[in-house]
Protein backbone atom coordinates (compact mmCIF):
# COMPACT_ATOMS: atom_id res chain seq x y z
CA UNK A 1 136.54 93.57 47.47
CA UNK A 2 138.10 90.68 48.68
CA UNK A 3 138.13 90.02 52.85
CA UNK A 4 140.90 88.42 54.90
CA UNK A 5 140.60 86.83 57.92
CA UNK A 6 143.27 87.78 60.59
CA UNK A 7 143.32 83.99 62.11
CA UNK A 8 146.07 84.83 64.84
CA UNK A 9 143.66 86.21 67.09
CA UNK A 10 142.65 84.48 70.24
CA UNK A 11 139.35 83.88 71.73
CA UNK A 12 138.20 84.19 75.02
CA UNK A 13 134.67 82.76 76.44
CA UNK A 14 133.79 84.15 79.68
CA UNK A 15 131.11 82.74 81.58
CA UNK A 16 129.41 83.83 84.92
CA UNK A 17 128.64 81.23 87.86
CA UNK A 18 126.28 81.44 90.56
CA UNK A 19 126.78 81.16 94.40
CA UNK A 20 126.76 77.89 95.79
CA UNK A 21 126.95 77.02 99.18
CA UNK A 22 130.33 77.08 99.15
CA UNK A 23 131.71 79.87 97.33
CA UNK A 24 130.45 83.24 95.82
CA UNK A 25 129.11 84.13 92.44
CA UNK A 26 132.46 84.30 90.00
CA UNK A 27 133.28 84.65 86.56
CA UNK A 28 135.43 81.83 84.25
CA UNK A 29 137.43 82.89 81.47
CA UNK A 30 138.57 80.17 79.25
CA UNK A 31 141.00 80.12 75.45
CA UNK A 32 139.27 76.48 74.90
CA UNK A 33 143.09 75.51 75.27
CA UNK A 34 142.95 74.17 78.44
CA UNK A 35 144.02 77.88 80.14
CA UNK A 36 141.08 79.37 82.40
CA UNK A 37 141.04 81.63 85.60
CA UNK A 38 137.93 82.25 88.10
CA UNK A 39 137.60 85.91 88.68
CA UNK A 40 135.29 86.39 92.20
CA UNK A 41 132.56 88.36 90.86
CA UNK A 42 133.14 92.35 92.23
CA UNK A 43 129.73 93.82 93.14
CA UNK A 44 131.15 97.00 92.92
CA UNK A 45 131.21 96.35 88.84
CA UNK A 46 128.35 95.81 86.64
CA UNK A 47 128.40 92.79 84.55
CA UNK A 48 130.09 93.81 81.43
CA UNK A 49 132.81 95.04 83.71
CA UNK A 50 133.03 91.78 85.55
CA UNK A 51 133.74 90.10 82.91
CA UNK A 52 135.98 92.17 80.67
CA UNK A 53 137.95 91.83 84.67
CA UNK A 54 138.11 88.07 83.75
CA UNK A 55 139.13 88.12 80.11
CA UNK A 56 142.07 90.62 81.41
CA UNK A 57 143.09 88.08 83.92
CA UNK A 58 143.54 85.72 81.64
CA UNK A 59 144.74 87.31 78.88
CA UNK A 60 147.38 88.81 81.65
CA UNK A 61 148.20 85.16 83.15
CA UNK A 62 149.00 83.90 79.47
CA UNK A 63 150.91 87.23 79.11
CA UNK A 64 149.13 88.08 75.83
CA UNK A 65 149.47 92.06 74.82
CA UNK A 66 147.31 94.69 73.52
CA UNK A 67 143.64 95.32 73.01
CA UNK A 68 140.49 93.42 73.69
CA UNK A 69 137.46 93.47 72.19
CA UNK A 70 134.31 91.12 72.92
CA UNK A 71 131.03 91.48 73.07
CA UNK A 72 128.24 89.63 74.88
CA UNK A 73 126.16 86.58 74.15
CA UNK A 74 123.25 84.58 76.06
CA UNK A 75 121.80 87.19 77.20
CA UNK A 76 124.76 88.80 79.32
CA UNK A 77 125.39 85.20 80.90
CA UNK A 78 128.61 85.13 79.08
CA UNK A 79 131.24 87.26 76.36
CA UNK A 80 133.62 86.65 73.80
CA UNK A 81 136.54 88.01 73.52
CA UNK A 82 139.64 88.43 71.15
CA UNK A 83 143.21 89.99 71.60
């Protein structure tokens, strides 16, 4: 059986960021396109929320449709994501 690869799909990285002494803890999504958003991070969420929040911002800023689907990597510190 041969596979195909469906290579319109977009990735999304999302990343989670300490407090500092300026700001709160917050979540980056990024396309590695140069697009990204900072989602404050919503202690009413748990982590995989928070950042399936972020990829859904930006996925919503660069008005991209349907589905996504991700899953996490180092150890919960960030996800991947594709629409």
């Amino acid at each position: 059986m041969e596979r195909t690869v469906n290579t319109h799909y977009k990735a999304i990285i999302t990343k989670y960021h300490g407090p500092t002494n300026s700001r709160g803890s917050r979540i980056s999504a990024d396309d590695s396109d140069g697009n990204r958003v900072y989602v404050s991070y919503r202690h009413n969420l748990n982590s995989d929320e928070n950042h399936c929040a972020a990829a859904r911002a930006l996925a919503d800023k660069m008005n991209w449709k349907g589905n996504l689907a991700g899953g996490g990597i180092k150890n919960g510190v960030a996800f991947v994501f594709v629409s």
